[in-house]
PDB file of N, CA and C in Angstrom:
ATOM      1  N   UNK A   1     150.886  76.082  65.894  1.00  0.00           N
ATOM      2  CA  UNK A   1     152.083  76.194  66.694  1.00  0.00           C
ATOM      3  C   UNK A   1     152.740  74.812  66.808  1.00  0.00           C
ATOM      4  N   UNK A   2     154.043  74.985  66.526  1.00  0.00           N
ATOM      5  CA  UNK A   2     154.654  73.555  66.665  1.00  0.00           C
ATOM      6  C   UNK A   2     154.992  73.156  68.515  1.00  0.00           C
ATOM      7  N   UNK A   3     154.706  71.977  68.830  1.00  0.00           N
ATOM      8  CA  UNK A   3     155.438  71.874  70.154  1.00  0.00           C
ATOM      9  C   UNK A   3     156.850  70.979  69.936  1.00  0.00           C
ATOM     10  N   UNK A   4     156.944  71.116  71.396  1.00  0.00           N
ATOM     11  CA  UNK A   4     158.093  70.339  71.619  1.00  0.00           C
ATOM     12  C   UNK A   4     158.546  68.516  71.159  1.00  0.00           C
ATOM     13  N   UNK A   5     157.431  68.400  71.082  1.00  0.00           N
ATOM     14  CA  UNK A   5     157.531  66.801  70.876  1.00  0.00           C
ATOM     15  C   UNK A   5     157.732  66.956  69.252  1.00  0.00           C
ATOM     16  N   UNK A   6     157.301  67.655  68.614  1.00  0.00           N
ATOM     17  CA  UNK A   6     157.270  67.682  67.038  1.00  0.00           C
ATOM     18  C   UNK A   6     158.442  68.028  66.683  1.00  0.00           C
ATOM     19  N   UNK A   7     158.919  68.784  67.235  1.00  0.00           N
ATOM     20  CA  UNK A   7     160.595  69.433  67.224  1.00  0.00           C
ATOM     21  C   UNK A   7     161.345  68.437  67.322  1.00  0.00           C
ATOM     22  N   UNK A   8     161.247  67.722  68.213  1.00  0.00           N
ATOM     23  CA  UNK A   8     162.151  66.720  68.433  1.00  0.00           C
ATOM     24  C   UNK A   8     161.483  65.445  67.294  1.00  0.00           C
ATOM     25  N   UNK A   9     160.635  65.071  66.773  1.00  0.00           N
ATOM     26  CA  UNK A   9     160.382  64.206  65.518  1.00  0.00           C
ATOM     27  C   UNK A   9     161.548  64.995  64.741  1.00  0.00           C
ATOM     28  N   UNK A  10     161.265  66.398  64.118  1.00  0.00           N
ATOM     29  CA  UNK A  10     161.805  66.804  63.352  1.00  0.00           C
ATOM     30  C   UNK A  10     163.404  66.330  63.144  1.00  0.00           C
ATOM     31  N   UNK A  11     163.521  66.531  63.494  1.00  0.00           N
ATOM     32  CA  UNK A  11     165.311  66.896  64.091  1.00  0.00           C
ATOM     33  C   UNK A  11     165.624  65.136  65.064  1.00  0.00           C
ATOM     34  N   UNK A  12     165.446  63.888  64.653  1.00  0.00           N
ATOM     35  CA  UNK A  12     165.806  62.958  65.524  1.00  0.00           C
ATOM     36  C   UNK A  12     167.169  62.726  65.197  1.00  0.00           C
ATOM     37  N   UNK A  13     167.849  63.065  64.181  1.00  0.00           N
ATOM     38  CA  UNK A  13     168.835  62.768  63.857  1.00  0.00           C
ATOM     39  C   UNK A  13     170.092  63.586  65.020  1.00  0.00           C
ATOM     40  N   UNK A  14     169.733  64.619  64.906  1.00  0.00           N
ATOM     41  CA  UNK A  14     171.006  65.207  65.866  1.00  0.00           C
ATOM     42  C   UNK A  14     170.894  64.650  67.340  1.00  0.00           C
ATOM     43  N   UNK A  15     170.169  63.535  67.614  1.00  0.00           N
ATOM     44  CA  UNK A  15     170.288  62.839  68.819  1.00  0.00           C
ATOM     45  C   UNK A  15     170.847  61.478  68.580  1.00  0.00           C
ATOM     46  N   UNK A  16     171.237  61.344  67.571  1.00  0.00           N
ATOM     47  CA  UNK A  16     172.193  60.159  67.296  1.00  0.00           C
ATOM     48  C   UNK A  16     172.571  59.640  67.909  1.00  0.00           C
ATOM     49  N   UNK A  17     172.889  58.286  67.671  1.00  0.00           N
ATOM     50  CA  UNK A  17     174.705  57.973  68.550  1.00  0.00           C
ATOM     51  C   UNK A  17     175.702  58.138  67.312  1.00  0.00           C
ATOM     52  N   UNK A  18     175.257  57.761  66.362  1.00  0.00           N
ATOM     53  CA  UNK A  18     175.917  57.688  64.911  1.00  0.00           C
ATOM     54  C   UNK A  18     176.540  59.426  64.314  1.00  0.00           C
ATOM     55  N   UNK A  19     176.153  60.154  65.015  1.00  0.00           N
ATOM     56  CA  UNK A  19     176.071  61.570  64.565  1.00  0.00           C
ATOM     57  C   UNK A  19     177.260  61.992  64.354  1.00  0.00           C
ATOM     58  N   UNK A  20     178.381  62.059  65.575  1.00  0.00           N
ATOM     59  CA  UNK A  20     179.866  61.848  65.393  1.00  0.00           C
ATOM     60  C   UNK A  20     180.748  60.728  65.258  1.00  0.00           C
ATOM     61  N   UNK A  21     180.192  59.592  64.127  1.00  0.00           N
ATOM     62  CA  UNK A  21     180.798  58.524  64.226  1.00  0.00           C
ATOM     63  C   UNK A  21     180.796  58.298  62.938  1.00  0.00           C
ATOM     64  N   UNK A  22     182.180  57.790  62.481  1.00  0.00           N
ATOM     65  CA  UNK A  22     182.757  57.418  61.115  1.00  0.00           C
ATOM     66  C   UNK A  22     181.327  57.094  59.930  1.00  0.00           C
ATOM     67  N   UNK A  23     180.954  57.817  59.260  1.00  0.00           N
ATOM     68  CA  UNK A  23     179.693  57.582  58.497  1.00  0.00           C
ATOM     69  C   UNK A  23     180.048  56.156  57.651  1.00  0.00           C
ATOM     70  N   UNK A  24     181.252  55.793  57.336  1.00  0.00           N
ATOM     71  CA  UNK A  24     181.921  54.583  56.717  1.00  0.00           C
ATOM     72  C   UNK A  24     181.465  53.485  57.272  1.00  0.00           C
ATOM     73  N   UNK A  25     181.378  53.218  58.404  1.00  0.00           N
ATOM     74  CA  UNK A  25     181.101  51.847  59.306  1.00  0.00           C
ATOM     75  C   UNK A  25     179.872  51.615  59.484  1.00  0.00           C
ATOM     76  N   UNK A  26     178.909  52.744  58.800  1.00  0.00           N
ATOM     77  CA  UNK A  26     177.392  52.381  58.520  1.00  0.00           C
ATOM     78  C   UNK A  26     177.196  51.523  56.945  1.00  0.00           C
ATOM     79  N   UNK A  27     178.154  51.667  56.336  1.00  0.00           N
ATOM     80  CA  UNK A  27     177.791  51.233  54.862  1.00  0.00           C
ATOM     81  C   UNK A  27     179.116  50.158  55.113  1.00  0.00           C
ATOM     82  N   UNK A  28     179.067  49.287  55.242  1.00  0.00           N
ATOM     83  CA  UNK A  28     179.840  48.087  55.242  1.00  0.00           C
ATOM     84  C   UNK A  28     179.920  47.494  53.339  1.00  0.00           C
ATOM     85  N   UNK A  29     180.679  47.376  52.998  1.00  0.00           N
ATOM     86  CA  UNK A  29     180.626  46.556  51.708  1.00  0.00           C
ATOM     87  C   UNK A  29     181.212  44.845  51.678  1.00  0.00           C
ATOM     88  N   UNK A  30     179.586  44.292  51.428  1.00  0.00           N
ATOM     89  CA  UNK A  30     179.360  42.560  51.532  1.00  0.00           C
ATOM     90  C   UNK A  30     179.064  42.538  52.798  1.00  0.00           C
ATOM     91  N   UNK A  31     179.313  41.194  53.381  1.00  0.00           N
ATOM     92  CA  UNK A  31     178.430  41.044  54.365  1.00  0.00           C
ATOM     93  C   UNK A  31     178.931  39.248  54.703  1.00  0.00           C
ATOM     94  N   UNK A  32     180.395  39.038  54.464  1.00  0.00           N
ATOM     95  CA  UNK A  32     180.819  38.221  54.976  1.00  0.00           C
ATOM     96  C   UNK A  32     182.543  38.463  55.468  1.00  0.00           C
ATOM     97  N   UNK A  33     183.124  37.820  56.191  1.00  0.00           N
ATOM     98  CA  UNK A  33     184.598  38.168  56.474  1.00  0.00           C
ATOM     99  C   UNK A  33     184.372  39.231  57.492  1.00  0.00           C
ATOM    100  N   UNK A  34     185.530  40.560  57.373  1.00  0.00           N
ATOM    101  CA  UNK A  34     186.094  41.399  58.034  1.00  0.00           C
ATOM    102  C   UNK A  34     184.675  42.041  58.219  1.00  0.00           C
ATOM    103  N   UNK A  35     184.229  41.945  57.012  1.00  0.00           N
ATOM    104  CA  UNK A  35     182.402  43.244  57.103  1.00  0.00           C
ATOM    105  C   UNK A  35     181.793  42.526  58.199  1.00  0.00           C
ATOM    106  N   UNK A  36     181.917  41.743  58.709  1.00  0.00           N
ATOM    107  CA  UNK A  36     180.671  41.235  60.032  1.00  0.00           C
ATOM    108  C   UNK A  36     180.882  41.484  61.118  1.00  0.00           C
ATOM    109  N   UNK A  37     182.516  41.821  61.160  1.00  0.00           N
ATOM    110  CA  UNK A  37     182.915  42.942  62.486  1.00  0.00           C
ATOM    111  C   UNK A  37     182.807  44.500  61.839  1.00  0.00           C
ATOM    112  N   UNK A  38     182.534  44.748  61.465  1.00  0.00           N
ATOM    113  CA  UNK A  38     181.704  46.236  60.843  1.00  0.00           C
ATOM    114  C   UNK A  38     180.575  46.145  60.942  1.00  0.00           C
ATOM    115  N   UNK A  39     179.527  45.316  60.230  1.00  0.00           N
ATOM    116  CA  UNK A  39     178.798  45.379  60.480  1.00  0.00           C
ATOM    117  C   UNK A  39     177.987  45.728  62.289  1.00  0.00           C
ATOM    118  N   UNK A  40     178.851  44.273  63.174  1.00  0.00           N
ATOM    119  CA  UNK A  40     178.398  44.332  64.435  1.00  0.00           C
ATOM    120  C   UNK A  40     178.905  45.574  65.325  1.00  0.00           C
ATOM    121  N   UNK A  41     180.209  46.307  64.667  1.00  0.00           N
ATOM    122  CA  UNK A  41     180.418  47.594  65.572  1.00  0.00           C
ATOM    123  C   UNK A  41     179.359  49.057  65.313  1.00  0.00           C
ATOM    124  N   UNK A  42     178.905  48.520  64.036  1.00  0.00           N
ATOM    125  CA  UNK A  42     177.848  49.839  63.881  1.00  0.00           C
ATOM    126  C   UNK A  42     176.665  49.656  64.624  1.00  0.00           C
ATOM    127  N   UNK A  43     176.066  48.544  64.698  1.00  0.00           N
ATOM    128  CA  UNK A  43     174.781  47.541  65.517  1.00  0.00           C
ATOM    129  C   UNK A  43     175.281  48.375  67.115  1.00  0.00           C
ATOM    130  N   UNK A  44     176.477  47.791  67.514  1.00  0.00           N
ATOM    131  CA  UNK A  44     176.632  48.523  68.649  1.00  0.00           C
ATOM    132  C   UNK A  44     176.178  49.978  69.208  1.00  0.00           C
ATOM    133  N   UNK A  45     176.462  51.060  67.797  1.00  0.00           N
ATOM    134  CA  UNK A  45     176.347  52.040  68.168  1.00  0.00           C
ATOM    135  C   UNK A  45     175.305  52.281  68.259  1.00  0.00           C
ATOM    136  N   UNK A  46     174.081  51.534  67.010  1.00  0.00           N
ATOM    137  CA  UNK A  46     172.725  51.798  67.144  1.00  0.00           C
ATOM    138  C   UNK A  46     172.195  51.214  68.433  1.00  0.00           C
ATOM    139  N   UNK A  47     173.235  50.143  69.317  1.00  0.00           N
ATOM    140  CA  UNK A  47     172.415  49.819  70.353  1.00  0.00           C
ATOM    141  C   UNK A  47     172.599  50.896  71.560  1.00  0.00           C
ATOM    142  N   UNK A  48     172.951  52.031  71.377  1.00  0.00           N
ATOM    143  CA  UNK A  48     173.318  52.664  72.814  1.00  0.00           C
ATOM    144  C   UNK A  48     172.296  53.556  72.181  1.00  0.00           C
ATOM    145  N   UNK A  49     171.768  53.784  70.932  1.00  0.00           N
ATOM    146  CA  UNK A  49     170.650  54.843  70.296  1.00  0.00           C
ATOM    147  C   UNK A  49     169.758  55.494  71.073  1.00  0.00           C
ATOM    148  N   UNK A  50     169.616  56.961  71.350  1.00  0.00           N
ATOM    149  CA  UNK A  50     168.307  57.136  72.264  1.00  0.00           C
ATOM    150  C   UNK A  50     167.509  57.465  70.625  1.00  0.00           C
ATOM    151  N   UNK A  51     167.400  57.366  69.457  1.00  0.00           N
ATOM    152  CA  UNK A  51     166.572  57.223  68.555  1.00  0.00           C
ATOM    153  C   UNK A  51     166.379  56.371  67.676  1.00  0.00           C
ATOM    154  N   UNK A  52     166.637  54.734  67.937  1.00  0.00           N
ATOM    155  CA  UNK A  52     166.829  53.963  67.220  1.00  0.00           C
ATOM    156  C   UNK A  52     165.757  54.068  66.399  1.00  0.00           C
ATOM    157  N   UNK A  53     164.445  53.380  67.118  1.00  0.00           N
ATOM    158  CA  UNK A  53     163.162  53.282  66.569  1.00  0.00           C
ATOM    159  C   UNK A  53     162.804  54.457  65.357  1.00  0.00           C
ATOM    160  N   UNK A  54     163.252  55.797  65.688  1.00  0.00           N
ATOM    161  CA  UNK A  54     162.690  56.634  64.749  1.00  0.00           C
ATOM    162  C   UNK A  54     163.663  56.103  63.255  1.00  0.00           C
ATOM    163  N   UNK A  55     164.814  55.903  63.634  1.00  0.00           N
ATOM    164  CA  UNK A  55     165.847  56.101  62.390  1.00  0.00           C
ATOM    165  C   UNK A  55     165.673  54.597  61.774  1.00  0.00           C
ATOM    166  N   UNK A  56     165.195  53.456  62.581  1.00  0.00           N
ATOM    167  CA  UNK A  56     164.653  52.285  61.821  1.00  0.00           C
ATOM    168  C   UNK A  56     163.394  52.578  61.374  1.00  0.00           C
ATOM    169  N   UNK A  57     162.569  53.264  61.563  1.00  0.00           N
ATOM    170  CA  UNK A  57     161.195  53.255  61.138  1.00  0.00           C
ATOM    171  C   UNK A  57     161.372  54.218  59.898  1.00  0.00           C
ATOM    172  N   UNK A  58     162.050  55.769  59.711  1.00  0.00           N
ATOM    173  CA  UNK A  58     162.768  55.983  58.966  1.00  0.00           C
ATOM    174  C   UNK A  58     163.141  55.324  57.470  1.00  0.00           C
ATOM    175  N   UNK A  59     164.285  54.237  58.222  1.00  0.00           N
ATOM    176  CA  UNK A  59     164.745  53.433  56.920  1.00  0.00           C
ATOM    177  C   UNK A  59     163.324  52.429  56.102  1.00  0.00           C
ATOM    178  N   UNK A  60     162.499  52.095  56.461  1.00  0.00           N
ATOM    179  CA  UNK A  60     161.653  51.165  56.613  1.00  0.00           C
ATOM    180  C   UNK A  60     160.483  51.727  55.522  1.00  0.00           C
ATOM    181  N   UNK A  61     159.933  53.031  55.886  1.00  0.00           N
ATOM    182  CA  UNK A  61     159.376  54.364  55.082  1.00  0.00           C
ATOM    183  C   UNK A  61     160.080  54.222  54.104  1.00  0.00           C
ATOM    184  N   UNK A  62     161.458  54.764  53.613  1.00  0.00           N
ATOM    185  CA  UNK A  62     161.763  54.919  52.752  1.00  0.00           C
ATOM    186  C   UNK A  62     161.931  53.833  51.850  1.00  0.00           C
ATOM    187  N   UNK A  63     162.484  52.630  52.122  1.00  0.00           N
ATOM    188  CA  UNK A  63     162.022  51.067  51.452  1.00  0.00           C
ATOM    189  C   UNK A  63     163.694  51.389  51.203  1.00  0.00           C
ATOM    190  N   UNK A  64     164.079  50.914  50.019  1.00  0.00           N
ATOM    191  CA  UNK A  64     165.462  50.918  50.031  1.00  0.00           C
ATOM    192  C   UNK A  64     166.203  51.456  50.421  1.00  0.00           C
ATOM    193  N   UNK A  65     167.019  51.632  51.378  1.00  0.00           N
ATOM    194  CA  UNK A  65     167.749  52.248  51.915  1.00  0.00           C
ATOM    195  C   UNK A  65     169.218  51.591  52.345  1.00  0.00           C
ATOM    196  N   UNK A  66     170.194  51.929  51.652  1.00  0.00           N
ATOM    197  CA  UNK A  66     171.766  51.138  51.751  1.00  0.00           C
ATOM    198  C   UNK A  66     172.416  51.487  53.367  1.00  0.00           C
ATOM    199  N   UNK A  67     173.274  50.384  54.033  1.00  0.00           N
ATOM    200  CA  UNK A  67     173.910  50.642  55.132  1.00  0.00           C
ATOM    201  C   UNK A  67     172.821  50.013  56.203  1.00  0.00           C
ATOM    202  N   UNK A  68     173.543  50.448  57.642  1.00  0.00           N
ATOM    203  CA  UNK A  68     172.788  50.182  58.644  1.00  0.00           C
ATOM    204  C   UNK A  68     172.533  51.495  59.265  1.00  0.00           C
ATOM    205  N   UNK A  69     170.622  51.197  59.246  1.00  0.00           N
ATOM    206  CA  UNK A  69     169.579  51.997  59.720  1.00  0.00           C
ATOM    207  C   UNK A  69     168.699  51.390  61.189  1.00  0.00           C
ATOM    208  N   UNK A  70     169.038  51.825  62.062  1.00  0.00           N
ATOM    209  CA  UNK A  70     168.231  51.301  62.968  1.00  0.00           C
ATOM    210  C   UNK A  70     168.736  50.181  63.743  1.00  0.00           C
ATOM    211  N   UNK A  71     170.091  49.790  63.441  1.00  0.00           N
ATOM    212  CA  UNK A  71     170.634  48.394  63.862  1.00  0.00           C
ATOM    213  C   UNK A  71     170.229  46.987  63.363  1.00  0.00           C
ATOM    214  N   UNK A  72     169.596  47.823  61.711  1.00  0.00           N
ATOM    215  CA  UNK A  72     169.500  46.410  60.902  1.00  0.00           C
ATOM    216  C   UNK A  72     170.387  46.636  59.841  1.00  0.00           C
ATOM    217  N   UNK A  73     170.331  45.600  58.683  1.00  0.00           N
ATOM    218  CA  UNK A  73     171.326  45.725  57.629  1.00  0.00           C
ATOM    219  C   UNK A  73     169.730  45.880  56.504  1.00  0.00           C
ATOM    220  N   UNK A  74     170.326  46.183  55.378  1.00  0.00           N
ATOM    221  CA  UNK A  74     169.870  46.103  54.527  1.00  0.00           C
ATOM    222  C   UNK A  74     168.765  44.772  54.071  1.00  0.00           C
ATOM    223  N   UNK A  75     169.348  43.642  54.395  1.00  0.00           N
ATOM    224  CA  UNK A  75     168.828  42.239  54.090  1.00  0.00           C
ATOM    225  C   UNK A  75     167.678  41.950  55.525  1.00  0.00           C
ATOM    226  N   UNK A  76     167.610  42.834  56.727  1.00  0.00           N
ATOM    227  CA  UNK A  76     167.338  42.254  57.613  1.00  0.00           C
ATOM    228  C   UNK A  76     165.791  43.191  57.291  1.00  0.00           C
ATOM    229  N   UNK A  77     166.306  44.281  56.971  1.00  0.00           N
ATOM    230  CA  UNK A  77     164.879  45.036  56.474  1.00  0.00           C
ATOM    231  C   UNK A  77     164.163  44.771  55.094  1.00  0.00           C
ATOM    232  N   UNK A  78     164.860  43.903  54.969  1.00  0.00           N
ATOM    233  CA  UNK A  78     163.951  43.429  53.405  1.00  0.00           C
ATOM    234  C   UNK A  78     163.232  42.458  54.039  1.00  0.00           C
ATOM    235  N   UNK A  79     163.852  41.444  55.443  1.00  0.00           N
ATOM    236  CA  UNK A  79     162.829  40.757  55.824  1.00  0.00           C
ATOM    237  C   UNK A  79     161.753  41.193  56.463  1.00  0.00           C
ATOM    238  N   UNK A  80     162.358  42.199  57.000  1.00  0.00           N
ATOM    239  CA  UNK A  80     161.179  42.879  57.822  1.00  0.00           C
ATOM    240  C   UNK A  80     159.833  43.495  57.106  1.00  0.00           C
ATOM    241  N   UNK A  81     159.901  43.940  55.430  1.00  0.00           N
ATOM    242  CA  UNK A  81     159.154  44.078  55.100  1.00  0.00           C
ATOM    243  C   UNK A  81     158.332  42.776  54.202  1.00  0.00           C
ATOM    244  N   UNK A  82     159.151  42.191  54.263  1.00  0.00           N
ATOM    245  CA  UNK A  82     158.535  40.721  53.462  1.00  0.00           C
ATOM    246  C   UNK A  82     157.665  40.124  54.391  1.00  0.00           C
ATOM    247  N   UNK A  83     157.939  40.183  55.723  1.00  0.00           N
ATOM    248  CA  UNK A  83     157.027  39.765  57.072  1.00  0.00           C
ATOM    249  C   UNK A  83     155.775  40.659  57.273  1.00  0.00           C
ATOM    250  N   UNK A  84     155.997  41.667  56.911  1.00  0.00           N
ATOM    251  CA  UNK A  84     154.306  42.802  57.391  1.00  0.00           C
ATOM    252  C   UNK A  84     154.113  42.958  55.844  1.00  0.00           C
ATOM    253  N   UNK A  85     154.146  42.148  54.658  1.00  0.00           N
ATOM    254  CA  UNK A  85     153.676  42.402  53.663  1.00  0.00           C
ATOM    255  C   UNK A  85     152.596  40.969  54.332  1.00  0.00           C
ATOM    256  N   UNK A  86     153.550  40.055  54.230  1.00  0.00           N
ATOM    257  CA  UNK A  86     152.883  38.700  54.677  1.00  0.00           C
ATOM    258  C   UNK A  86     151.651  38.785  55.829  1.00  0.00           C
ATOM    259  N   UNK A  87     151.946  39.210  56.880  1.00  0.00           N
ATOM    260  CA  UNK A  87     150.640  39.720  58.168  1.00  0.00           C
ATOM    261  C   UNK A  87     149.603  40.321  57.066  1.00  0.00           C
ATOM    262  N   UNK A  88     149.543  41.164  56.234  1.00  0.00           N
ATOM    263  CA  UNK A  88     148.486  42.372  55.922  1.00  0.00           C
ATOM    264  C   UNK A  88     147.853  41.336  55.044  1.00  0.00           C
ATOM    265  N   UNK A  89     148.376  40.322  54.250  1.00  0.00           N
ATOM    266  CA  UNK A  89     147.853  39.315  53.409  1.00  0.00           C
ATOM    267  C   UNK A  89     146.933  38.916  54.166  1.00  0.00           C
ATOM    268  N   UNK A  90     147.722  37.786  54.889  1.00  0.00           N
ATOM    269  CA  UNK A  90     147.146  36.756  56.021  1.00  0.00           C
ATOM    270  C   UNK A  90     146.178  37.323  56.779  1.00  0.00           C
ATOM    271  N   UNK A  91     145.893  39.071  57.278  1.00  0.00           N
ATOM    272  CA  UNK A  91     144.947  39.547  57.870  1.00  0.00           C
ATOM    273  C   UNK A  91     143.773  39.835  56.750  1.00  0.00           C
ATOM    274  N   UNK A  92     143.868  39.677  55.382  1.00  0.00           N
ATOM    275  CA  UNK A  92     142.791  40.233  54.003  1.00  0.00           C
ATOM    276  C   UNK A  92     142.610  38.850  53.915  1.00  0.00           C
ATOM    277  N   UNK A  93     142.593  37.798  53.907  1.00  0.00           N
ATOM    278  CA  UNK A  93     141.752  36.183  53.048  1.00  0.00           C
ATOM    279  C   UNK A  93     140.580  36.634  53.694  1.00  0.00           C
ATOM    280  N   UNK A  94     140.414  35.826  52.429  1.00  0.00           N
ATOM    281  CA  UNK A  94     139.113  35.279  52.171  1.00  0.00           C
ATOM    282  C   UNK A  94     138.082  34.458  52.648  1.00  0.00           C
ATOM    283  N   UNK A  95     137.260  35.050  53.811  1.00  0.00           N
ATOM    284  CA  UNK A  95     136.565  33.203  54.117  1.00  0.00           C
ATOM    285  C   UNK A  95     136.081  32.365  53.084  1.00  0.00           C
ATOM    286  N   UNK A  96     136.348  31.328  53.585  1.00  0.00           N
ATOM    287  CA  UNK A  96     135.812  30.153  52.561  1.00  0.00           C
ATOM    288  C   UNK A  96     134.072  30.384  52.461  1.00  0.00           C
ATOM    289  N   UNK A  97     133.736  29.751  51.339  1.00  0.00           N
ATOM    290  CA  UNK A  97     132.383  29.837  50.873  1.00  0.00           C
ATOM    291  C   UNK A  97     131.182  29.070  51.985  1.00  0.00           C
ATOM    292  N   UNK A  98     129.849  29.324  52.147  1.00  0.00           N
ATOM    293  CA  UNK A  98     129.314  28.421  52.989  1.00  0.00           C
ATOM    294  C   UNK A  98     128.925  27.541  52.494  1.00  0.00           C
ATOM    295  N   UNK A  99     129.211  26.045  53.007  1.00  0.00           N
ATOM    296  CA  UNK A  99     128.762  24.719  52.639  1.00  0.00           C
ATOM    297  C   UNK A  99     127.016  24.665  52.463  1.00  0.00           C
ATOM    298  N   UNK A 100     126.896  24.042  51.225  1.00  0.00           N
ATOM    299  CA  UNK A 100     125.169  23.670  50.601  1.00  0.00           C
ATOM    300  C   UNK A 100     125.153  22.603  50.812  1.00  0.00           C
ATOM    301  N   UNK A 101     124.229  21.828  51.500  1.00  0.00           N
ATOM    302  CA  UNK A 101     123.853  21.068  51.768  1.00  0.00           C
ATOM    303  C   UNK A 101     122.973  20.609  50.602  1.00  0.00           C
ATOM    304  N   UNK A 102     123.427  19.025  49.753  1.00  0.00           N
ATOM    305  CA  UNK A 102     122.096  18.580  48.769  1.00  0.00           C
ATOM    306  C   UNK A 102     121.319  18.466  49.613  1.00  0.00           C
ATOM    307  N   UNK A 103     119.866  18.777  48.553  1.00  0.00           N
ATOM    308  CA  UNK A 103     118.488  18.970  49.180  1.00  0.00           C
ATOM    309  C   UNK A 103     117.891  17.701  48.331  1.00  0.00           C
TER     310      UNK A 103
END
């Protein structure tokens, strides 16, 4: 039986803020000039989001993903995965070997 909480995973999208809003001003083209007030009016909308987290975690899953997802851009989630590629490294080394003492 599905519950309620799963329903609502399902379906996070129709709780948007983005849902009735110009789908254009999510896909900004470049990312200098006039696009950085596009860019920041879509950020806006993701900031009033009651589903941000799902629809950034979302974009994040899927790895490439064009536009703004979650109230990041494209470049901001490439850092984001370049950073928890980096943690999962930094959490796998290697200890160093144990020192032998000449006998």
């Amino acid at each position: 039986m599905v519950v309620d909480s799963e329903i609502r995973t399902l379906y996070w999208r129709e709780s948007a803020a983005c849902l009735h809003a110009d789908p254009d001003l999510f896909f900004p083209i470049g990312s200098t000039g006039p696009t950085v007030e596009q860019i920041d009016e879509a950020k806006a909308v993701c900031g009033r989001c009651p589903v941000l987290d799902q629809c950034l975690g979302t974009a994040l899953r899927l790895g490439h993903v064009e536009g703004i997802w979650g109230g990041t851009t494209e470049t901001e989630r490439r850092a984001m995965r370049r950073l928890e590629v980096r943690r999962r490294l930094a959490a796998v080394t290697v200890p160093p070997a144990p020192l032998r003492l000449a006998e």
